[in-house]
PDB file of N, CA and C in Angstrom:
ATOM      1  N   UNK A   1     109.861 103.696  80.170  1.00  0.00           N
ATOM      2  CA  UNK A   1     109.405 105.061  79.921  1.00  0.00           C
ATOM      3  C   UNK A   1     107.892 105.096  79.965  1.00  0.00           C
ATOM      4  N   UNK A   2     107.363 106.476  80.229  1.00  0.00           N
ATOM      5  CA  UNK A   2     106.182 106.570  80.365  1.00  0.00           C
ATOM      6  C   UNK A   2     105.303 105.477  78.935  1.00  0.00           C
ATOM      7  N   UNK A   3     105.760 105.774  77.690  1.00  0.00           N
ATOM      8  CA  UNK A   3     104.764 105.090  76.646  1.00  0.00           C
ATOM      9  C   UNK A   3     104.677 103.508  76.888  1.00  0.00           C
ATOM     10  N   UNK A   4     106.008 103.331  77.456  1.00  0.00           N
ATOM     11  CA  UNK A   4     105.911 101.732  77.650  1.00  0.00           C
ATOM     12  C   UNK A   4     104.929 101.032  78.808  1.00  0.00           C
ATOM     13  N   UNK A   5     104.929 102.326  79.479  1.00  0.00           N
ATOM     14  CA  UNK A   5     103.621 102.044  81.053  1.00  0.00           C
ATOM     15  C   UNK A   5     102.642 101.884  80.294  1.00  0.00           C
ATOM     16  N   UNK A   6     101.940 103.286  79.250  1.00  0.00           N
ATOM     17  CA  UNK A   6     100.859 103.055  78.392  1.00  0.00           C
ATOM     18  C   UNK A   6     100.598 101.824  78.390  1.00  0.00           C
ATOM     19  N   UNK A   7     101.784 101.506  77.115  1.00  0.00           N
ATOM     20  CA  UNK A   7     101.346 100.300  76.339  1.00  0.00           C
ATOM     21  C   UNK A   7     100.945  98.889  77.494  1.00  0.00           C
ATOM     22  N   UNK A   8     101.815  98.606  78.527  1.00  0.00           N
ATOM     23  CA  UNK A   8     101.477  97.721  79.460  1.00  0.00           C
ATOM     24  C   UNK A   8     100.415  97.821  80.165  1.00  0.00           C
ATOM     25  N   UNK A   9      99.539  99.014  80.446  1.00  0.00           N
ATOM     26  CA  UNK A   9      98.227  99.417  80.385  1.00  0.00           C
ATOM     27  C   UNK A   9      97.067  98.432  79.394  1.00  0.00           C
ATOM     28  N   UNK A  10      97.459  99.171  78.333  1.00  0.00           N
ATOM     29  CA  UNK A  10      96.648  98.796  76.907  1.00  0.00           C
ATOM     30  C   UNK A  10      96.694  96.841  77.164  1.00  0.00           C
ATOM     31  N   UNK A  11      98.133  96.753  77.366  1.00  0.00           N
ATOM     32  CA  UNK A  11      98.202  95.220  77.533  1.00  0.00           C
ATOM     33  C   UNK A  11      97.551  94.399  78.407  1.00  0.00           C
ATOM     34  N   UNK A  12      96.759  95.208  79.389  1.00  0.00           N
ATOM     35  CA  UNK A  12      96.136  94.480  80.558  1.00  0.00           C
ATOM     36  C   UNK A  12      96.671  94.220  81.701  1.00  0.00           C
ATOM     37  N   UNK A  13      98.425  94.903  81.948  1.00  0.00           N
ATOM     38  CA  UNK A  13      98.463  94.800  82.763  1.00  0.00           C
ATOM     39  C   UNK A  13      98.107  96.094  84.190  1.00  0.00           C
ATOM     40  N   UNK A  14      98.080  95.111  85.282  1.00  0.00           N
ATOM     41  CA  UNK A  14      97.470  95.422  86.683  1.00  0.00           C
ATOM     42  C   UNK A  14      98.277  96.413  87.957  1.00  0.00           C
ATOM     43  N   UNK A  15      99.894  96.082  87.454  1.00  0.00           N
ATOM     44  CA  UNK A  15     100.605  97.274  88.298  1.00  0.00           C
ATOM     45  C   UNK A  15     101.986  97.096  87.124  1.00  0.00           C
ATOM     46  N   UNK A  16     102.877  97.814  87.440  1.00  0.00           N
ATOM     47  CA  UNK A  16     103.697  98.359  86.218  1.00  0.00           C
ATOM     48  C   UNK A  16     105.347  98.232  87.321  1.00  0.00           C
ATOM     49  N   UNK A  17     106.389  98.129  87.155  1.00  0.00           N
ATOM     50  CA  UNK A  17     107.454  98.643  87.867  1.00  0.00           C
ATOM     51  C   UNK A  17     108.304  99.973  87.392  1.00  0.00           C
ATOM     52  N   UNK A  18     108.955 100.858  88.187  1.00  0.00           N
ATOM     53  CA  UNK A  18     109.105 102.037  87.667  1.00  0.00           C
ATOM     54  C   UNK A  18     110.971 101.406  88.124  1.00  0.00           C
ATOM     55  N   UNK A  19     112.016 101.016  87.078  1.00  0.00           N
ATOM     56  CA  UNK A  19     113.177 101.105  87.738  1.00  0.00           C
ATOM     57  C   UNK A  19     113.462 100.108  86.261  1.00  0.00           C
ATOM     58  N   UNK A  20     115.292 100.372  86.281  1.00  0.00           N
ATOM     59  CA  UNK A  20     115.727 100.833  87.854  1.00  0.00           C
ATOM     60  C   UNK A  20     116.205 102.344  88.127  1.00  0.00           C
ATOM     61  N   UNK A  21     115.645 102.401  89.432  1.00  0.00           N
ATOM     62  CA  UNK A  21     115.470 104.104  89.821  1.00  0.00           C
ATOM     63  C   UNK A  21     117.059 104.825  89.759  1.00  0.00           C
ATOM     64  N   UNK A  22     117.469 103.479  90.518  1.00  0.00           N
ATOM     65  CA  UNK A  22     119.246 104.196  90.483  1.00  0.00           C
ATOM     66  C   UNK A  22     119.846 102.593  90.205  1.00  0.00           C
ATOM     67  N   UNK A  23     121.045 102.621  89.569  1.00  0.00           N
ATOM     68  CA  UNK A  23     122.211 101.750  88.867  1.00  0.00           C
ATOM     69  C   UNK A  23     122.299 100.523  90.421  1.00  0.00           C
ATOM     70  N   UNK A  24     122.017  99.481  90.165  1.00  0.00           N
ATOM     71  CA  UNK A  24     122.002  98.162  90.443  1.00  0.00           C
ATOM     72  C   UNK A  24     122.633  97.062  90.423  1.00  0.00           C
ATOM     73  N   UNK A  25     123.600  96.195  90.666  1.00  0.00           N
ATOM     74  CA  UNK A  25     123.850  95.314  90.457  1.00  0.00           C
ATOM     75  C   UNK A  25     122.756  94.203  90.341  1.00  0.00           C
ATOM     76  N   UNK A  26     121.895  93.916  90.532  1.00  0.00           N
ATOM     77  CA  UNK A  26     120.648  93.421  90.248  1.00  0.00           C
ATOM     78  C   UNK A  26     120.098  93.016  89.004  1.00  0.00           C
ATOM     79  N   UNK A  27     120.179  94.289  88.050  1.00  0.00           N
ATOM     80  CA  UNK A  27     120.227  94.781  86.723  1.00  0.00           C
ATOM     81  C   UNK A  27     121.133  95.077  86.180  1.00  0.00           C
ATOM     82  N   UNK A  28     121.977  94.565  85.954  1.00  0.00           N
ATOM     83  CA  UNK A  28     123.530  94.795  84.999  1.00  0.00           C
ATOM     84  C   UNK A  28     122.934  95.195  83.497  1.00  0.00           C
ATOM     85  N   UNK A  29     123.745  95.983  83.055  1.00  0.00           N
ATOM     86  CA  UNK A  29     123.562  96.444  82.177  1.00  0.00           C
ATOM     87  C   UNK A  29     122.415  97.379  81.703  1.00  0.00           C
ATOM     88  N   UNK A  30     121.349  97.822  82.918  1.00  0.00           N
ATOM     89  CA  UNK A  30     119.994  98.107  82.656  1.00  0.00           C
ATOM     90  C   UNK A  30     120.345 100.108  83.103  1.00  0.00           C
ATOM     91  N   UNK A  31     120.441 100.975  82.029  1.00  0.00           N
ATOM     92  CA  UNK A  31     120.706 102.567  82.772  1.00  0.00           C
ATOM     93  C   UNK A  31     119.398 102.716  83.762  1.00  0.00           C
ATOM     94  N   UNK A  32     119.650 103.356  84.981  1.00  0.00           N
ATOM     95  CA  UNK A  32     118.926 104.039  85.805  1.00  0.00           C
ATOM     96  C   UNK A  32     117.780 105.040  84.824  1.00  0.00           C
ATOM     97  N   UNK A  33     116.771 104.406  85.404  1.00  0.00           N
ATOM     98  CA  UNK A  33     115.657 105.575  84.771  1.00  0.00           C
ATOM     99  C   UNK A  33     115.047 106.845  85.698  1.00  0.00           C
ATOM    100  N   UNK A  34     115.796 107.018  86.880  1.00  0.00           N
ATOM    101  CA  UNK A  34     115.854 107.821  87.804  1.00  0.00           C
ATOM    102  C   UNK A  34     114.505 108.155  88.248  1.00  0.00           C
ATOM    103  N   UNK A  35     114.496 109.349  89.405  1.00  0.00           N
ATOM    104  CA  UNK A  35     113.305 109.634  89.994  1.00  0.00           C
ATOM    105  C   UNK A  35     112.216 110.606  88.991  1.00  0.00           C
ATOM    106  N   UNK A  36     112.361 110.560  87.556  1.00  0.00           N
ATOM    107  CA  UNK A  36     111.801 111.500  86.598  1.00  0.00           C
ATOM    108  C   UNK A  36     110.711 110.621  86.511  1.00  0.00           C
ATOM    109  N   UNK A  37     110.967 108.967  86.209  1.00  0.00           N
ATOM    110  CA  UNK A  37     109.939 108.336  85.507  1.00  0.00           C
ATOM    111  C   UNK A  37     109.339 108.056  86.760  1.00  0.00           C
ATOM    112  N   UNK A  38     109.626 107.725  87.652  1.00  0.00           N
ATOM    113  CA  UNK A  38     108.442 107.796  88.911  1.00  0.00           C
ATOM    114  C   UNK A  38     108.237 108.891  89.276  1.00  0.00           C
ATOM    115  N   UNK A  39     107.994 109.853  89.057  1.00  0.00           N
ATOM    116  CA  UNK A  39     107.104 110.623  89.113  1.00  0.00           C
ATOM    117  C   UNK A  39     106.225 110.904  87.956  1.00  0.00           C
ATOM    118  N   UNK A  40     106.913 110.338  87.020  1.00  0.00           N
ATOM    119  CA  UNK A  40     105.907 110.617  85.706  1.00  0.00           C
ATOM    120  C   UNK A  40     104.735 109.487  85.901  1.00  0.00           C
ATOM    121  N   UNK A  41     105.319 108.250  86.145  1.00  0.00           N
ATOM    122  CA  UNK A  41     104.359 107.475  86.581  1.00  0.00           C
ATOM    123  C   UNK A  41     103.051 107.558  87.530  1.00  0.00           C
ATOM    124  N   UNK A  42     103.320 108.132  88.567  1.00  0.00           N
ATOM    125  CA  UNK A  42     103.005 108.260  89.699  1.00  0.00           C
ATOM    126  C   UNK A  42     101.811 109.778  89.038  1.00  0.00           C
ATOM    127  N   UNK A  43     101.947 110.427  88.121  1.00  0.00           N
ATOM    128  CA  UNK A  43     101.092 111.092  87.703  1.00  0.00           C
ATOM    129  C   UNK A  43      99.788 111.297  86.448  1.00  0.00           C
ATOM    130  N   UNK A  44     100.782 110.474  85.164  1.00  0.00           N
ATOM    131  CA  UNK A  44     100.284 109.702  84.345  1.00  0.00           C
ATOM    132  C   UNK A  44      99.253 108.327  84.019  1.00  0.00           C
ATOM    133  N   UNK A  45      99.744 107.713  84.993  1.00  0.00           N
ATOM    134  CA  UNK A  45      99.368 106.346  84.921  1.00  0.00           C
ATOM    135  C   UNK A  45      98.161 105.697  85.779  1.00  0.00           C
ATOM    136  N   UNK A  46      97.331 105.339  85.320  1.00  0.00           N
ATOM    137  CA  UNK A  46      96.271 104.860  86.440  1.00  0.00           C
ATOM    138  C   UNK A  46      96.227 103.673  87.014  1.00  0.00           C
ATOM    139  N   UNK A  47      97.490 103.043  87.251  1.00  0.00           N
ATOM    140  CA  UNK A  47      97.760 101.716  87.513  1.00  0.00           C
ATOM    141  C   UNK A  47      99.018 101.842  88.730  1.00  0.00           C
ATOM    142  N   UNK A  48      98.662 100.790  89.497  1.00  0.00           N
ATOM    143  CA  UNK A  48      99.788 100.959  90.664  1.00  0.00           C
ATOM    144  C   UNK A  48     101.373 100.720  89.934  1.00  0.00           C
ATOM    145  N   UNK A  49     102.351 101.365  90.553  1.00  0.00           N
ATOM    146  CA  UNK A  49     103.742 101.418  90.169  1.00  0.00           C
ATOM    147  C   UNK A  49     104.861 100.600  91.298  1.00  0.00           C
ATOM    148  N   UNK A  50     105.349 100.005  90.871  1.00  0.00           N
ATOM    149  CA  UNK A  50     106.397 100.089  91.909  1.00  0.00           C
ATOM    150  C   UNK A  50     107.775 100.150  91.577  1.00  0.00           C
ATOM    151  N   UNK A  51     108.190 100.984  92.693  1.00  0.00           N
ATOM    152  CA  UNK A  51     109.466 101.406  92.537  1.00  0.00           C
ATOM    153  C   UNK A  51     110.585 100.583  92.865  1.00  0.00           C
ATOM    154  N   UNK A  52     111.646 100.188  92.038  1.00  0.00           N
ATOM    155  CA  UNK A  52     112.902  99.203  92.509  1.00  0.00           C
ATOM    156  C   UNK A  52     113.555  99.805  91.425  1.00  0.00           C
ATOM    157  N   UNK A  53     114.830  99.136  92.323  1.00  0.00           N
ATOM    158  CA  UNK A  53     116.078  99.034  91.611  1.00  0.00           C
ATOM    159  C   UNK A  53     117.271 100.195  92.256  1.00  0.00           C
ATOM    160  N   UNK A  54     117.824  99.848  93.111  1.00  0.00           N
ATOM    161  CA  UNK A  54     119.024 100.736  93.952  1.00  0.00           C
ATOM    162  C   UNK A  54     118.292 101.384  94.866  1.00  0.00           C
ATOM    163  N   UNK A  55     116.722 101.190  95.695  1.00  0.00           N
ATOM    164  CA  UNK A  55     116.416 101.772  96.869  1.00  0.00           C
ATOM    165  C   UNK A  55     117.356 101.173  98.194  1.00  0.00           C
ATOM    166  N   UNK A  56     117.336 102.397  98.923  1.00  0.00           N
ATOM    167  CA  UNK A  56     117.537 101.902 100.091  1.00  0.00           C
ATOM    168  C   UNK A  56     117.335 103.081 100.930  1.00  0.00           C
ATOM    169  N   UNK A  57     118.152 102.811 102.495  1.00  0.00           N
ATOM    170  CA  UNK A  57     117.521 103.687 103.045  1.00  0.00           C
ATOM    171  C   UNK A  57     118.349 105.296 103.079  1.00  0.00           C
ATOM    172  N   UNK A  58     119.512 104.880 102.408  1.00  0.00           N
ATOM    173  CA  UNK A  58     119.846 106.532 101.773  1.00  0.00           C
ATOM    174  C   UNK A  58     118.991 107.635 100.505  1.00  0.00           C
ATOM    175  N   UNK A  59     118.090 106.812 100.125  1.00  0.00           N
ATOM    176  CA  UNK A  59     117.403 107.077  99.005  1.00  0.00           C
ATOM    177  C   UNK A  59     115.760 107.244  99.113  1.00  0.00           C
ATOM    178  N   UNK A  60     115.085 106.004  99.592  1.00  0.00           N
ATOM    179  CA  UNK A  60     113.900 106.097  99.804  1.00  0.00           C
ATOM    180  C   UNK A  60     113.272 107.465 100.134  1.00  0.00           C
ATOM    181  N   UNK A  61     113.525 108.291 100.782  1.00  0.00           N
ATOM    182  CA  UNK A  61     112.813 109.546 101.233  1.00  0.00           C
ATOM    183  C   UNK A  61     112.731 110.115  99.448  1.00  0.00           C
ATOM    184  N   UNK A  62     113.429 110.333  98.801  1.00  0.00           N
ATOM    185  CA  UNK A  62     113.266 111.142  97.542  1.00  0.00           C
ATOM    186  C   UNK A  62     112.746 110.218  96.494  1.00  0.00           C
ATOM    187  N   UNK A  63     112.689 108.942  96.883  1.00  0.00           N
ATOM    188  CA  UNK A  63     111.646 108.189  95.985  1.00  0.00           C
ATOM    189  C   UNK A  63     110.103 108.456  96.507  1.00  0.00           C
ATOM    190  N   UNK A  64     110.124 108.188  97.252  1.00  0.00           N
ATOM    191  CA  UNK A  64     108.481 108.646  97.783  1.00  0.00           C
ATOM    192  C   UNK A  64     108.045 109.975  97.516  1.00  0.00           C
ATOM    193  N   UNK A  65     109.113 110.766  97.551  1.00  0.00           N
ATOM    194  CA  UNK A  65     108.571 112.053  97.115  1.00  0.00           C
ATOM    195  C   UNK A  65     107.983 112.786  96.010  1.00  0.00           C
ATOM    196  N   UNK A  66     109.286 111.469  95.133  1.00  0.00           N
ATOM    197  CA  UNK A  66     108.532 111.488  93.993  1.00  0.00           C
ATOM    198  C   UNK A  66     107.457 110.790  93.337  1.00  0.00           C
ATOM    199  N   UNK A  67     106.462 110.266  94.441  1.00  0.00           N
ATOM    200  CA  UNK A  67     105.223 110.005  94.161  1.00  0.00           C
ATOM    201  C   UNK A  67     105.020 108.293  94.423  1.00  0.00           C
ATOM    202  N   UNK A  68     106.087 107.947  94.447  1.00  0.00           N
ATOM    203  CA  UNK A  68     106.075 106.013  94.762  1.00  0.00           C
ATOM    204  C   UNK A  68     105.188 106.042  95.779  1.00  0.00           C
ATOM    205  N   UNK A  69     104.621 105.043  95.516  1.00  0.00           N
ATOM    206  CA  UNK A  69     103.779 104.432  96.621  1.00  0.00           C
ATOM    207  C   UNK A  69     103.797 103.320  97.000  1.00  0.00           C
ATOM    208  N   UNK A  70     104.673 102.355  96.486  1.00  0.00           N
ATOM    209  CA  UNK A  70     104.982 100.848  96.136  1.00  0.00           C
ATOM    210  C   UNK A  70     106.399 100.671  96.228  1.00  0.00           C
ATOM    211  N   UNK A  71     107.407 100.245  96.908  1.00  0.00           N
ATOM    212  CA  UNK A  71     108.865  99.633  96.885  1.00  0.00           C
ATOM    213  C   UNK A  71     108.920  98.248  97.058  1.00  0.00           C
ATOM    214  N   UNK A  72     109.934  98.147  96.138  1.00  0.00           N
ATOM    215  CA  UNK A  72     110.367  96.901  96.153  1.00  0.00           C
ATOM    216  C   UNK A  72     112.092  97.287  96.157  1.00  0.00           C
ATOM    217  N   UNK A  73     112.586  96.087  97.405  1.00  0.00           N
ATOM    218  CA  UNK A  73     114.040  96.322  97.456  1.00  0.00           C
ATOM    219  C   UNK A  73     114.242  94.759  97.457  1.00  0.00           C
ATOM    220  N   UNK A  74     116.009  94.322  97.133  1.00  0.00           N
ATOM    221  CA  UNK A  74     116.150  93.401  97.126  1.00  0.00           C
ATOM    222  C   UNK A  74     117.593  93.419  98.032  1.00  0.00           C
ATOM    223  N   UNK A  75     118.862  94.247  98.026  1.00  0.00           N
ATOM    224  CA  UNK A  75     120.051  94.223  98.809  1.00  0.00           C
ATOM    225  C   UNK A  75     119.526  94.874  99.982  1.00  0.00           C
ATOM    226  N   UNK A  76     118.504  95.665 100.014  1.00  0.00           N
ATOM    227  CA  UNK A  76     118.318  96.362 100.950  1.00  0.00           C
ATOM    228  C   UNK A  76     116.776  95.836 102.341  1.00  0.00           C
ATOM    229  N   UNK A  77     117.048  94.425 101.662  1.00  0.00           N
ATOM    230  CA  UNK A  77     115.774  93.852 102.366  1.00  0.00           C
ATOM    231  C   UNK A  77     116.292  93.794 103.819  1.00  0.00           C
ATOM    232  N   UNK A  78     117.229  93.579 104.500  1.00  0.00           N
ATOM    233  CA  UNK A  78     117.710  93.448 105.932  1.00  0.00           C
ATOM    234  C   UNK A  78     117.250  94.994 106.698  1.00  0.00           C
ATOM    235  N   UNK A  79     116.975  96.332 105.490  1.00  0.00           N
ATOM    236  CA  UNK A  79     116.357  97.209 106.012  1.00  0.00           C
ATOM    237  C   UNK A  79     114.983  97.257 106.230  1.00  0.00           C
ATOM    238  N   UNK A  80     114.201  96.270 106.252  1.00  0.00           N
ATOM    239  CA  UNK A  80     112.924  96.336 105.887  1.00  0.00           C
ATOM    240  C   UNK A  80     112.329  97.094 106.670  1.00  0.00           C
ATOM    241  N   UNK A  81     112.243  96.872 107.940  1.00  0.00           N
ATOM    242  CA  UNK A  81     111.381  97.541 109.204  1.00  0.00           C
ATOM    243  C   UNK A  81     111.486  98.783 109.018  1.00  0.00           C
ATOM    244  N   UNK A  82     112.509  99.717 109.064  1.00  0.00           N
ATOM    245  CA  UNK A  82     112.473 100.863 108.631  1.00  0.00           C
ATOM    246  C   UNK A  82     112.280 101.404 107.511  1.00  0.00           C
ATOM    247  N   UNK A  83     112.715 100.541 106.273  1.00  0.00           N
ATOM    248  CA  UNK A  83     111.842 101.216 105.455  1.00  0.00           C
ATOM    249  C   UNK A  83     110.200 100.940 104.852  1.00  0.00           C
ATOM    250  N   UNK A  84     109.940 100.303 106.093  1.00  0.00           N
ATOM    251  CA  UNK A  84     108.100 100.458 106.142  1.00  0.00           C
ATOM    252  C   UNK A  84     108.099 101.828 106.630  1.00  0.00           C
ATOM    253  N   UNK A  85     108.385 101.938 107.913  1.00  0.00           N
ATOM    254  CA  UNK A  85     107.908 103.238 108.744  1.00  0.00           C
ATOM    255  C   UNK A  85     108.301 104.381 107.772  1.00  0.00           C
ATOM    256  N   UNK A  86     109.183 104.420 107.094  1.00  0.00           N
ATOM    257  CA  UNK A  86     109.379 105.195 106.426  1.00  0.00           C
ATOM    258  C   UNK A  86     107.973 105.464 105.064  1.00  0.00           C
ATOM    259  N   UNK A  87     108.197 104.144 104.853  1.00  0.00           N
ATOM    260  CA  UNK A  87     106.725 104.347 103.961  1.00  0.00           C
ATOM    261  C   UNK A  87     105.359 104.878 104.239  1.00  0.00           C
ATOM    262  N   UNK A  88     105.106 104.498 105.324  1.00  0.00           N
ATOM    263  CA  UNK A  88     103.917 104.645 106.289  1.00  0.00           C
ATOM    264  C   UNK A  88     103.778 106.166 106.686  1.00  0.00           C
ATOM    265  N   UNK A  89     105.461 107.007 107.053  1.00  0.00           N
ATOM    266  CA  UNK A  89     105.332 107.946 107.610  1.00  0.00           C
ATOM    267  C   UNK A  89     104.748 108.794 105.917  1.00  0.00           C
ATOM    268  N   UNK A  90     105.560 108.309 105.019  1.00  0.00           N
ATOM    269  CA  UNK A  90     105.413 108.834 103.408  1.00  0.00           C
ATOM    270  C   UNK A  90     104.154 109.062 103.301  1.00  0.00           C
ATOM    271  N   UNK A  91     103.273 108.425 103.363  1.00  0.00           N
ATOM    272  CA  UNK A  91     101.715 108.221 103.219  1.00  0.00           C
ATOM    273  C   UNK A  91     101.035 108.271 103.970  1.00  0.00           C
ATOM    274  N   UNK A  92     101.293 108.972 105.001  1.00  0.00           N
ATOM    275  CA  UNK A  92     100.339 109.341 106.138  1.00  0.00           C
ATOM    276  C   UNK A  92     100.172 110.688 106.105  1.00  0.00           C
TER     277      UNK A  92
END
């Protein structure tokens, strides 16, 4: 949650992760903190974010929208190439 970005702020740290965005096998047991806290992040926070946890390329477009600027995927790494361009097109 946003206070916990704070506090990892306050703590010194340098970029923060915002997830998981959507429900994971990755993260068992961890609830989806959905596209609310990246964008809260992404507005709040003066520290880079990155977004993981259930991206892929059915999803990515509405993560970026909501302000990500940073992905990290792990089942969905065989998508990579496209979801650069996708990133690239995000931020261009």
């Amino acid at each position: 949650n946003l206070e916990q970005g704070r506090q990892a702020i306050e703590d010194g740290a340098d970029y923060i992760s915002t997830g998981p965005v959507y429900a994971t096998p990755t993260k068992p047991g961890r609830p989806a903190v959905g596209l609310g806290y990246v964008r809260e992040a992404a507005q709040h926070l003066d520290i880079p974010a990155v977004a993981i946890g259930g991206i892929d390329l059915s999803n990515i477009d509405d993560v970026l929208a909501a302000g990500a600027k940073t992905i990290g995927v792990v089942r969905a790494c065989s998508d990579a190439v496209e979801l650069l361009k996708r990133i690239k097109k995000g931020s261009g």
